[in-house]
N, C-alpha and C. Protein backbone atom coordinates (compact mmCIF):
# COMPACT_ATOMS: atom_id res chain seq x y z
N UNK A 1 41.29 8.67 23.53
CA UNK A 1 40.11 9.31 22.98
C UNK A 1 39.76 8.74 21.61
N UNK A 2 41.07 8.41 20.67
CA UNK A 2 40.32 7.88 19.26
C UNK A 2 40.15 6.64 20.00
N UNK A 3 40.37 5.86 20.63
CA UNK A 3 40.14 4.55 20.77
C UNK A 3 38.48 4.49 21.19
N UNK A 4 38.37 5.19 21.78
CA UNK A 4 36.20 5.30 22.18
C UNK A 4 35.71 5.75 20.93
N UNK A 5 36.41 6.51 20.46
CA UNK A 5 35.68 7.26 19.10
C UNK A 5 35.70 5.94 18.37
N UNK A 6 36.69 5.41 17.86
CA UNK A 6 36.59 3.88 17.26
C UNK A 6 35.68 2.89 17.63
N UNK A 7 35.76 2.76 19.00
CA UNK A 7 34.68 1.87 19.66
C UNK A 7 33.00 2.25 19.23
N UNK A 8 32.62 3.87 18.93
CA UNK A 8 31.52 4.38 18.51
C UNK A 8 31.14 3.81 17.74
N UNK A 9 32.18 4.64 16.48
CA UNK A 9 32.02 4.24 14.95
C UNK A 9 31.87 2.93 14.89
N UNK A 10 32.12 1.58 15.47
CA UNK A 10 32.00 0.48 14.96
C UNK A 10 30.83 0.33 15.59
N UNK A 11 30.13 0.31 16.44
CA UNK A 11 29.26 0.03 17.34
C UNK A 11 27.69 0.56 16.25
N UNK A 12 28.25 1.83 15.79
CA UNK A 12 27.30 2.57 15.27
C UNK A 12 27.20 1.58 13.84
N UNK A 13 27.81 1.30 13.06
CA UNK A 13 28.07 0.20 11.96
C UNK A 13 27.44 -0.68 11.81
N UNK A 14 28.06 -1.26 13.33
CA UNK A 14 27.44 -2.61 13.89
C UNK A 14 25.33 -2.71 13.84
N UNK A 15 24.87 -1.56 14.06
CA UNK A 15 23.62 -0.92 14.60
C UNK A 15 23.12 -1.28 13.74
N UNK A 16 23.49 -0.45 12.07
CA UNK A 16 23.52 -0.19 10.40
C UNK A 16 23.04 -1.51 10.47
N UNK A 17 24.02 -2.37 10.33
CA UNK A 17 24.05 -3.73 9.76
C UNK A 17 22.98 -4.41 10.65
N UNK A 18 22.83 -4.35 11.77
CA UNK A 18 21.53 -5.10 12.37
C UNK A 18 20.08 -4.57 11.92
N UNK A 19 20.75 -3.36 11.82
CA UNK A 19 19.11 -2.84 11.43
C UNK A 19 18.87 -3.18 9.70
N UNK A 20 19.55 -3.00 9.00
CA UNK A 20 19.71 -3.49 7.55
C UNK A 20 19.15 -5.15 7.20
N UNK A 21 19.91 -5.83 8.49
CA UNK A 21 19.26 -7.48 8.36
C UNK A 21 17.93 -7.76 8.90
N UNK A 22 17.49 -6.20 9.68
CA UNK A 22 16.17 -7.10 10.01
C UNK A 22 15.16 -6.05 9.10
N UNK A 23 15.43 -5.69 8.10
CA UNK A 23 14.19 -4.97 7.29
C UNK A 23 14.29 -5.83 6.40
N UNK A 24 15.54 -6.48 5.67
CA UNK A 24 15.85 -7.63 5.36
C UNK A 24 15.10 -9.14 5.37
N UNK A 25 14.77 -9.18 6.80
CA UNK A 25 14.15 -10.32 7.43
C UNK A 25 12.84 -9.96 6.91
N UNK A 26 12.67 -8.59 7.39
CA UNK A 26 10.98 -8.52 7.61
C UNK A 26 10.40 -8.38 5.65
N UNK A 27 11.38 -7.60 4.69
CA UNK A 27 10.97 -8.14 3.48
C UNK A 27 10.88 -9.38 3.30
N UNK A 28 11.34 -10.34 3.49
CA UNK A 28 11.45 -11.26 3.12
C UNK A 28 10.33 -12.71 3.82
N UNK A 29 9.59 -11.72 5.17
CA UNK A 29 8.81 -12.53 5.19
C UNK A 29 7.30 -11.73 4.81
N UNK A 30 7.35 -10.69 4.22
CA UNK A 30 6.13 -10.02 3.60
C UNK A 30 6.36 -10.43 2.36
N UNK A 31 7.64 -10.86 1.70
CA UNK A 31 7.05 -11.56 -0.21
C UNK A 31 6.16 -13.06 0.40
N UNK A 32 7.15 -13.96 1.30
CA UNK A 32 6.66 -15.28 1.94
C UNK A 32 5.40 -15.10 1.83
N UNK A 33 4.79 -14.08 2.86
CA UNK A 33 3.53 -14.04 3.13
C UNK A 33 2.44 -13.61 2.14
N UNK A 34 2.98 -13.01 0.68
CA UNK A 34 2.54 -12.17 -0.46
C UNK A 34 1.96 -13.84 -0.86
N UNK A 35 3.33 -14.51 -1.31
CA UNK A 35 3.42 -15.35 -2.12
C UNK A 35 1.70 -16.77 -1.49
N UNK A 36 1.88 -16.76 -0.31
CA UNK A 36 1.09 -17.57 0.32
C UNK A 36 -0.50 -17.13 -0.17
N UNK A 37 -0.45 -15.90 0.28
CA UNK A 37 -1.90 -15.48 0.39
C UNK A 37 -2.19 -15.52 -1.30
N UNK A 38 -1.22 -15.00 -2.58
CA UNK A 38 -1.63 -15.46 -3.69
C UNK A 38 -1.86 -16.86 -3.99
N UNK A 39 -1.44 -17.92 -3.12
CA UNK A 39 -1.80 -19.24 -3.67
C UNK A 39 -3.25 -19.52 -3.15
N UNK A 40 -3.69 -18.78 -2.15
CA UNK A 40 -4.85 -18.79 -1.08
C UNK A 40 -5.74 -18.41 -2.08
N UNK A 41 -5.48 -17.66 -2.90
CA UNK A 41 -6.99 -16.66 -3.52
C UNK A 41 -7.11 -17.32 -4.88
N UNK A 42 -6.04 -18.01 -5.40
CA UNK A 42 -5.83 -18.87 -6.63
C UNK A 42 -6.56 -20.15 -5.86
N UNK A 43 -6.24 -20.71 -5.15
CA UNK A 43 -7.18 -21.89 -5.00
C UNK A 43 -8.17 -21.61 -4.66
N UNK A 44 -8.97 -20.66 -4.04
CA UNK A 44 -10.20 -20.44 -3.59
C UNK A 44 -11.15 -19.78 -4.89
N UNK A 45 -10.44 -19.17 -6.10
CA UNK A 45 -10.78 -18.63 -7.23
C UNK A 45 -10.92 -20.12 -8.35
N UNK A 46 -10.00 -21.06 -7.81
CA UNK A 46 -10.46 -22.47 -8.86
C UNK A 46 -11.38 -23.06 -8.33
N UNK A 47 -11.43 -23.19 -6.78
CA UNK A 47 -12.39 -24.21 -6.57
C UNK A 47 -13.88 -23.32 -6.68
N UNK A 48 -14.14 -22.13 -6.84
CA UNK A 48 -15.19 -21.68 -6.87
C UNK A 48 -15.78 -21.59 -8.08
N UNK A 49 -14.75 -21.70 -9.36
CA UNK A 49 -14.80 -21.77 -10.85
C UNK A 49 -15.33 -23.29 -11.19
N UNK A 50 -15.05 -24.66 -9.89
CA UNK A 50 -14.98 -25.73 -10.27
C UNK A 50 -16.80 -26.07 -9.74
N UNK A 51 -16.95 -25.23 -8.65
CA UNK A 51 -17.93 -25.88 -7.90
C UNK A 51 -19.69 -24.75 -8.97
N UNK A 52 -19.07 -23.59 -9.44
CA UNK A 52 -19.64 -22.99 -10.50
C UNK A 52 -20.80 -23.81 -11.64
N UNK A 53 -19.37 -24.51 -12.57
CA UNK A 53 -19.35 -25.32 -13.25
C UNK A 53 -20.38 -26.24 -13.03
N UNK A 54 -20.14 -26.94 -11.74
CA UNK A 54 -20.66 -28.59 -11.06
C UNK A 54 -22.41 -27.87 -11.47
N UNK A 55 -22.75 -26.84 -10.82
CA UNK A 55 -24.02 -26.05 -10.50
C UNK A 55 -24.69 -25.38 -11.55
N UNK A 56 -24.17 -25.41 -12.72
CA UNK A 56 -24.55 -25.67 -14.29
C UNK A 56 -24.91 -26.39 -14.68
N UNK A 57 -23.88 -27.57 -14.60
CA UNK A 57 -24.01 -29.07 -15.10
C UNK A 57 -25.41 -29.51 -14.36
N UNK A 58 -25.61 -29.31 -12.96
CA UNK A 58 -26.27 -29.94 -12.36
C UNK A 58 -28.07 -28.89 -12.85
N UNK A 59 -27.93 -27.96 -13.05
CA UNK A 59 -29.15 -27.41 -13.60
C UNK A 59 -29.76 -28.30 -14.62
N UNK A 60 -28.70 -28.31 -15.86
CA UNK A 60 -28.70 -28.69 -16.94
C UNK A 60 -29.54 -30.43 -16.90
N UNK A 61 -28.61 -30.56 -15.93
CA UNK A 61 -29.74 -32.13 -15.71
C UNK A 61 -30.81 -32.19 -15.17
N UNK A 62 -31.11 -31.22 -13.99
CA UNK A 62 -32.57 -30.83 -13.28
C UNK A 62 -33.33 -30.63 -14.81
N UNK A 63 -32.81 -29.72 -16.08
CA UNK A 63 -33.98 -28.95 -16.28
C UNK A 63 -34.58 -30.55 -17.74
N UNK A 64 -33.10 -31.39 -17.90
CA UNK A 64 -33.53 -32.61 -18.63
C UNK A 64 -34.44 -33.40 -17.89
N UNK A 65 -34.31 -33.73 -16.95
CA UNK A 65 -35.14 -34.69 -15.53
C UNK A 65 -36.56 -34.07 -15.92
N UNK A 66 -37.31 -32.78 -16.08
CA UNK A 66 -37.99 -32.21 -16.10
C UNK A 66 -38.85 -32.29 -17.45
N UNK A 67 -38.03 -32.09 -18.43
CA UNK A 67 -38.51 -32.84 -19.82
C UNK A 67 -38.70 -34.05 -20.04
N UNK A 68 -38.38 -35.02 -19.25
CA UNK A 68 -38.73 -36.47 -19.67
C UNK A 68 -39.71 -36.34 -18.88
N UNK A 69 -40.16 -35.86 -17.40
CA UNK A 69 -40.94 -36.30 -16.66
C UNK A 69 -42.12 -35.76 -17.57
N UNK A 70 -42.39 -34.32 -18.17
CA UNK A 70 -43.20 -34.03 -19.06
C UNK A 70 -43.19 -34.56 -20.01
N UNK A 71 -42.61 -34.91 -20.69
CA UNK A 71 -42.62 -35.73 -22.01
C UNK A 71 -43.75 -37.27 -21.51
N UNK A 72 -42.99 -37.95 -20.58
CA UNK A 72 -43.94 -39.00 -20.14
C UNK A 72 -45.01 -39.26 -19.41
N UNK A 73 -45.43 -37.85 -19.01
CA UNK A 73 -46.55 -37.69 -18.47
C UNK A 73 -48.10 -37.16 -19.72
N UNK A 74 -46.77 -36.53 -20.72
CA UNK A 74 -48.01 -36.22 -21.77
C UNK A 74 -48.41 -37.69 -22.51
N UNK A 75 -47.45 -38.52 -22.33
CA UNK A 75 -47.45 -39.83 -23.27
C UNK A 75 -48.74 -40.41 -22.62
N UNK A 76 -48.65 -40.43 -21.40
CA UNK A 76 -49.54 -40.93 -20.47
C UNK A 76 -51.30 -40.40 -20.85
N UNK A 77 -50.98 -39.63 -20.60
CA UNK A 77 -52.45 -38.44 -20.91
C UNK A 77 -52.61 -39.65 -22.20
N UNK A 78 -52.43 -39.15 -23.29
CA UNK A 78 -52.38 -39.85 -24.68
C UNK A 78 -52.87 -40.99 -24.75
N UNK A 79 -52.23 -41.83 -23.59
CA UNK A 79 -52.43 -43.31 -23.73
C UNK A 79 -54.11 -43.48 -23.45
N UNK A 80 -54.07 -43.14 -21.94
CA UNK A 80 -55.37 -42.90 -21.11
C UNK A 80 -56.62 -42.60 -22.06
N UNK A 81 -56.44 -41.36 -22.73
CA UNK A 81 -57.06 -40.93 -23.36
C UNK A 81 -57.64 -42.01 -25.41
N UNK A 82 -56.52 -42.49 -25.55
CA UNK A 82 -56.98 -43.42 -26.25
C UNK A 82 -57.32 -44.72 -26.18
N UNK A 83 -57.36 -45.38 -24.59
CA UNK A 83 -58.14 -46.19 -24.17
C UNK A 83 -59.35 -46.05 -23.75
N UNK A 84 -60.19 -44.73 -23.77
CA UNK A 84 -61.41 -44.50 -23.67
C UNK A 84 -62.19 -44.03 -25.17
């Protein structure tokens, strides 16, 4: 009779410890998966900071492109106008 009772108790132990390694497992692949998805939102947070930027810069030259074309269109007027 202690010998089954022994056989329990270890069995039941045995259970402990399996069940202990796989909450174990499963933490350990929810930091994995923490850690991933923070590199996911960090690169998607730079490249959107980078492509931001680009779409500034690129105004910034639309709105220069825009002043020379006026600038040399008034020159023009000017010219026209003092050849008559």
């Amino acid at each position: 009779m202690a010998n089954i009772r022994t056989d329990f108790e270890i069995s039941q132990k045995q259970l402990e410890v399996d069940l202990l390694n796989q909450q174990k497992r499963n933490q350990r692949i929810v930091v994995i998966a923490t850690i991933i998805a923070l590199i996911l939102i960090i690169g998607l947070a730079i490249g959107l900071f980078r492509r931001n930027k680009f779409i500034e810069k690129t105004k910034q030259l639309v709105e220069i492109e825009k002043l020379i074309v006026m600038i040399a269109s008034a020159s023009r007027i000017q010219i026209s106008e003092n050849n008559y």
